[in-house]
N, C-alpha and C. Protein backbone atom coordinates (compact mmCIF):
# COMPACT_ATOMS: atom_id res chain seq x y z
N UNK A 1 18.55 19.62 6.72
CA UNK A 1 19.42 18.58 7.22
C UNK A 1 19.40 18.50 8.75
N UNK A 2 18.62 19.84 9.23
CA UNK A 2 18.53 19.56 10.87
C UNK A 2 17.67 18.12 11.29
N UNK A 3 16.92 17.53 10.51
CA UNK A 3 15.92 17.23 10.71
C UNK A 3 16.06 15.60 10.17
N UNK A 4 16.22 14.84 11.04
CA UNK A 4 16.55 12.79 10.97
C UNK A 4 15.04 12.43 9.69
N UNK A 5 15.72 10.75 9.18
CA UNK A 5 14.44 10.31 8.96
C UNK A 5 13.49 10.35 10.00
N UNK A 6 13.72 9.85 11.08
CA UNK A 6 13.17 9.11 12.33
C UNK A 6 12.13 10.62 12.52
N UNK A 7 12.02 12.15 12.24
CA UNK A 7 11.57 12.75 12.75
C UNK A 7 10.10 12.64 11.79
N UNK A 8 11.09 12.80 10.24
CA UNK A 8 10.27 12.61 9.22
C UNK A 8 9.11 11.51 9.35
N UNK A 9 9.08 10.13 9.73
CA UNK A 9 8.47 9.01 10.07
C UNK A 9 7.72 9.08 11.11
N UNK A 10 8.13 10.44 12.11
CA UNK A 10 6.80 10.67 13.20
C UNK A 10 5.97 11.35 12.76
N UNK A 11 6.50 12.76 11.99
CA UNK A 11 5.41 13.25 11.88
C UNK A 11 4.36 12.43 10.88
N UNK A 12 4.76 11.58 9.56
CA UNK A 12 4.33 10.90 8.55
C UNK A 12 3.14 10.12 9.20
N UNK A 13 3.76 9.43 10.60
CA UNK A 13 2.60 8.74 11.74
C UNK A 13 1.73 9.39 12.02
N UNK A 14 1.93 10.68 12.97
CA UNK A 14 1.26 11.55 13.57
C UNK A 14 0.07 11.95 12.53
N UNK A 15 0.52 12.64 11.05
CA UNK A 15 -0.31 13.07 10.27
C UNK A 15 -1.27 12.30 9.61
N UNK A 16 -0.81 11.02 9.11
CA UNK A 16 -1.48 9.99 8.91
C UNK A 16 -2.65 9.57 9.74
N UNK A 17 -2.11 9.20 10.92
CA UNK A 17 -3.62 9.00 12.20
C UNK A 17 -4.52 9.96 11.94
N UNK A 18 -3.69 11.06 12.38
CA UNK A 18 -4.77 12.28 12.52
C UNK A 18 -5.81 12.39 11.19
N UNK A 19 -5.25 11.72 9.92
CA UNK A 19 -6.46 11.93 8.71
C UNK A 19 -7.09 10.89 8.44
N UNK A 20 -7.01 10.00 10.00
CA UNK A 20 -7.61 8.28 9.72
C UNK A 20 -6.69 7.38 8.32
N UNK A 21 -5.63 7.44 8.29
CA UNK A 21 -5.13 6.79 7.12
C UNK A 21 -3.73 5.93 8.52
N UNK A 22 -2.70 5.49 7.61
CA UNK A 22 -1.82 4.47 8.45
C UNK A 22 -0.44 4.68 7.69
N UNK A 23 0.76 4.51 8.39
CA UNK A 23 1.64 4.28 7.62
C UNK A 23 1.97 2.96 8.34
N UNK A 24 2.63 2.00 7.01
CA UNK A 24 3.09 0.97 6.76
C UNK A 24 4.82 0.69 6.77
N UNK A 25 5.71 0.71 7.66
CA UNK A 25 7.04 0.48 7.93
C UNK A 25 7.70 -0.56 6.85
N UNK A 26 8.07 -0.06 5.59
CA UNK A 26 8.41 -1.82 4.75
C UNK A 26 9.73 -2.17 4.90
N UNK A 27 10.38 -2.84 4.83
CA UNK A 27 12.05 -2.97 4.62
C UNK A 27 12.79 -2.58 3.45
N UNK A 28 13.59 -1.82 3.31
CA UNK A 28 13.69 -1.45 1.92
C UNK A 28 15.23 -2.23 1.25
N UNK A 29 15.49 -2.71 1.66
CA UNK A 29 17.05 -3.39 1.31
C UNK A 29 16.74 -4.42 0.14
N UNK A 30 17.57 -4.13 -1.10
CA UNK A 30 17.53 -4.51 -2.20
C UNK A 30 16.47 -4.45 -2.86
N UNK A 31 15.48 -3.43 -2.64
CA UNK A 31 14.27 -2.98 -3.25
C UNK A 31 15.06 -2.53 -5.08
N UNK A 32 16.18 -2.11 -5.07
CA UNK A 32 16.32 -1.68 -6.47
C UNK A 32 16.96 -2.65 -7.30
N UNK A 33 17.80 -3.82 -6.41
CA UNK A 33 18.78 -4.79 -7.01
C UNK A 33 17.59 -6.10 -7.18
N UNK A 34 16.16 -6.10 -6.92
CA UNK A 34 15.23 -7.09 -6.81
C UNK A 34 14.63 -7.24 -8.17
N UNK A 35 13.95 -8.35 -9.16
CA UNK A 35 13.74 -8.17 -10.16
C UNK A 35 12.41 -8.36 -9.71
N UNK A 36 11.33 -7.36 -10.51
CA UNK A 36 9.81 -7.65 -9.61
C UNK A 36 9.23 -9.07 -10.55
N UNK A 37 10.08 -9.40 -11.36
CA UNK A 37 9.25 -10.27 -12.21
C UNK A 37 9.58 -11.66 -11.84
N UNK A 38 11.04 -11.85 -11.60
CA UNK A 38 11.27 -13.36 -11.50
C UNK A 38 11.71 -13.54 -9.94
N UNK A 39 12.52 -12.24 -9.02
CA UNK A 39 12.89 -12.15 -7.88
C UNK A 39 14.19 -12.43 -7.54
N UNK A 40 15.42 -12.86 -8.96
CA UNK A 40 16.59 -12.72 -8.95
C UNK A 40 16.85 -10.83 -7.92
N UNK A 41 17.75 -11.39 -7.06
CA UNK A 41 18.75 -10.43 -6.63
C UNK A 41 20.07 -10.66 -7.20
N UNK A 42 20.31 -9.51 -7.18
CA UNK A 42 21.55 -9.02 -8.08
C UNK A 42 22.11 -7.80 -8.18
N UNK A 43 23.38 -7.22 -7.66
CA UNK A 43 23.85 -6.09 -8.06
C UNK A 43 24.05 -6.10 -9.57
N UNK A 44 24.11 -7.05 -10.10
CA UNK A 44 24.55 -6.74 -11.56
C UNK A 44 23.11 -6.29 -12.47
N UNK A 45 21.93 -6.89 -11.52
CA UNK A 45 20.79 -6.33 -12.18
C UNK A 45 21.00 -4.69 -12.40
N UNK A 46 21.50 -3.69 -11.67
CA UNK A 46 21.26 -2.17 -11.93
C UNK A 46 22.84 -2.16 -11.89
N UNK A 47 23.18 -1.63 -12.95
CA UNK A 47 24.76 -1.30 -13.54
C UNK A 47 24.91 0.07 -13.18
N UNK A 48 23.92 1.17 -13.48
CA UNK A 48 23.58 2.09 -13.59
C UNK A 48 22.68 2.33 -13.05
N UNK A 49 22.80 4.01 -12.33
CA UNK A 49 21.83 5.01 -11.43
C UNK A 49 20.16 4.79 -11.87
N UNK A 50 19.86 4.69 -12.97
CA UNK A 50 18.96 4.71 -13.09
C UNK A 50 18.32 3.77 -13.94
N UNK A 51 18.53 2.76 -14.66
CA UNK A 51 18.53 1.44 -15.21
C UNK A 51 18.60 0.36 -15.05
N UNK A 52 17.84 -0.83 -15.11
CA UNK A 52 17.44 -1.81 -14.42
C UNK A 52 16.97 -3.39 -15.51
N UNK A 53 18.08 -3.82 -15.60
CA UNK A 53 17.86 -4.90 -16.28
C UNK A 53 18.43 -6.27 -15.83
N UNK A 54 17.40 -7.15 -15.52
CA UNK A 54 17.68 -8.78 -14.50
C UNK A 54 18.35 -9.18 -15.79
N UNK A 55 19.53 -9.74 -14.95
CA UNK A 55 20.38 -10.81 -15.23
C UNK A 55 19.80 -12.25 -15.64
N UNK A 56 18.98 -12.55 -15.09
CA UNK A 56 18.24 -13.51 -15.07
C UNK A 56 17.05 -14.03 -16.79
N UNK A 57 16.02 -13.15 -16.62
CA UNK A 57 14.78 -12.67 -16.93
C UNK A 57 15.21 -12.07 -18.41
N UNK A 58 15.97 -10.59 -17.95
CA UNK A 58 15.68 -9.91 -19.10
C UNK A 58 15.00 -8.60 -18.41
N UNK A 59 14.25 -8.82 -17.78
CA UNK A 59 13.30 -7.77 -17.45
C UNK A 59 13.75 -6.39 -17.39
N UNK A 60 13.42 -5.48 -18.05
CA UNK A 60 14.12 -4.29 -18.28
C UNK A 60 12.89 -3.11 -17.63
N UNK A 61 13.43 -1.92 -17.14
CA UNK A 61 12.55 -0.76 -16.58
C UNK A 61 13.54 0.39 -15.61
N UNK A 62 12.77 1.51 -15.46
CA UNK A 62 13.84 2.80 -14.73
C UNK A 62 13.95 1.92 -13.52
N UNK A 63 15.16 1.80 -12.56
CA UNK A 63 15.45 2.01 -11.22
C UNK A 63 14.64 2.04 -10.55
N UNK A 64 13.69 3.44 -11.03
CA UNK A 64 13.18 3.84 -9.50
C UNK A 64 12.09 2.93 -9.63
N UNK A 65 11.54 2.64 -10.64
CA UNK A 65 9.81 1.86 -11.12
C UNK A 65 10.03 0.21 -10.19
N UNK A 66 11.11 -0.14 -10.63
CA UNK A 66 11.54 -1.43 -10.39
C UNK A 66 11.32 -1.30 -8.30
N UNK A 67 12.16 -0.49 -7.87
CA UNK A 67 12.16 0.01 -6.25
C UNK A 67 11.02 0.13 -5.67
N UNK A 68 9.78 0.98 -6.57
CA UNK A 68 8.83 1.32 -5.97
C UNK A 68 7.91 0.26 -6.60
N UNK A 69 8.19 -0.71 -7.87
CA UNK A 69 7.00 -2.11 -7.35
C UNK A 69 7.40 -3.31 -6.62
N UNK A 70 8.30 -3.36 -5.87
CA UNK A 70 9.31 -4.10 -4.91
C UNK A 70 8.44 -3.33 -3.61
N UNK A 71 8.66 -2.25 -3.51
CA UNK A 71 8.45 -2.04 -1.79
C UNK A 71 6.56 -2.20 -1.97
N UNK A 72 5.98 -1.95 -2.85
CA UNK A 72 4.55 -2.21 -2.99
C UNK A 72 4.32 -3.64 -2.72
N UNK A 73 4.87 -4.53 -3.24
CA UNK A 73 4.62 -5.81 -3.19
C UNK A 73 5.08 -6.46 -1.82
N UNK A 74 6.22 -5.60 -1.40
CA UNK A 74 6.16 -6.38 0.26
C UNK A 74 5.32 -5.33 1.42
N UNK A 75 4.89 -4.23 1.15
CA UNK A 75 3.75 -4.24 1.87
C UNK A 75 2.97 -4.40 1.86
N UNK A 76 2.52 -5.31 0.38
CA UNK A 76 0.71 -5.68 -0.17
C UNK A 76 1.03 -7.48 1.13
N UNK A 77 2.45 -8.26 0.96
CA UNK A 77 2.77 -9.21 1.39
C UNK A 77 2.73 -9.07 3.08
N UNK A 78 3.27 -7.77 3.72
CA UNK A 78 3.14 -7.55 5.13
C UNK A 78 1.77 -7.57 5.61
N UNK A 79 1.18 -6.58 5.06
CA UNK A 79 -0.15 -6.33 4.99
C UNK A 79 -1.12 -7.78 5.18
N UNK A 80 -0.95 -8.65 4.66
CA UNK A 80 -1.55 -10.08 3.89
C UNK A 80 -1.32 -10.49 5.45
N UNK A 81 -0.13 -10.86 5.78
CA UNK A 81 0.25 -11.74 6.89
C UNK A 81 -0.02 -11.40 8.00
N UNK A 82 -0.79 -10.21 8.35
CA UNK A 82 -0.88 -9.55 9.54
C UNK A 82 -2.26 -9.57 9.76
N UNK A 83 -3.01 -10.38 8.31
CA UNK A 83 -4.24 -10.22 7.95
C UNK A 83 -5.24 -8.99 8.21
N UNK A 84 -4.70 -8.10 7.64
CA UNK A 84 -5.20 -6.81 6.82
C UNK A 84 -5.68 -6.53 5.39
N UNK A 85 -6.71 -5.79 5.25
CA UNK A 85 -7.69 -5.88 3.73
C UNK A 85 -6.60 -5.13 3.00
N UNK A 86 -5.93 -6.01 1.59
CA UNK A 86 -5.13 -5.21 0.89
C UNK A 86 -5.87 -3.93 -0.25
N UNK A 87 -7.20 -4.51 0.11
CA UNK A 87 -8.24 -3.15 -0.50
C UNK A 87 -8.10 -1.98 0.09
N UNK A 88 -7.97 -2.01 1.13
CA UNK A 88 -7.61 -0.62 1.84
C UNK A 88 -5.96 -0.25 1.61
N UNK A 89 -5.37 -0.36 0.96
CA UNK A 89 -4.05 0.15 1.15
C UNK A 89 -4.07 1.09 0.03
């Protein structure tokens, strides 16, 4: 706990360069309340810690799956606009 994100995110930089690879900064806000299928936001989409079903859609999956193809898709989207090869990511 001595130790910030912000320290975590340098060294993540630092180590990254150093092995020729990159880190990618994404935004993470409503990454878990986001539906990856239709893009309804919604707190009512995740009722529960770990369960994830759009209001919308239907679309059902764990929390975390739903979070981590949300933050993939807006750095495949950052990536795109900055015009960078999304082959390399």
């Amino acid at each position: 706990m001595d130790q910030g994100w912000s320290e975590f995110r340098r060294q993540m930089e630092y180590k990254s360069l150093w092995m020729g690879g990159e880190v990618l900064a994404v935004p993470a806000h409503h990454t878990s309340q986001t539906c990856p299928k239709c893009g309804k936001v919604s707190p009512l989409n995740r009722l529960t810690q770990s369960a994830f079903v759009c209001i919308d859609c239907g679309y059902e999956n764990k929390a975390d799956v739903v979070g981590s193809l949300n933050i993939l898709a807006r750095g495949i989207e950052i990536r795109g606009r900055a015009g960078l090869r999304p082959d390399r990511l």
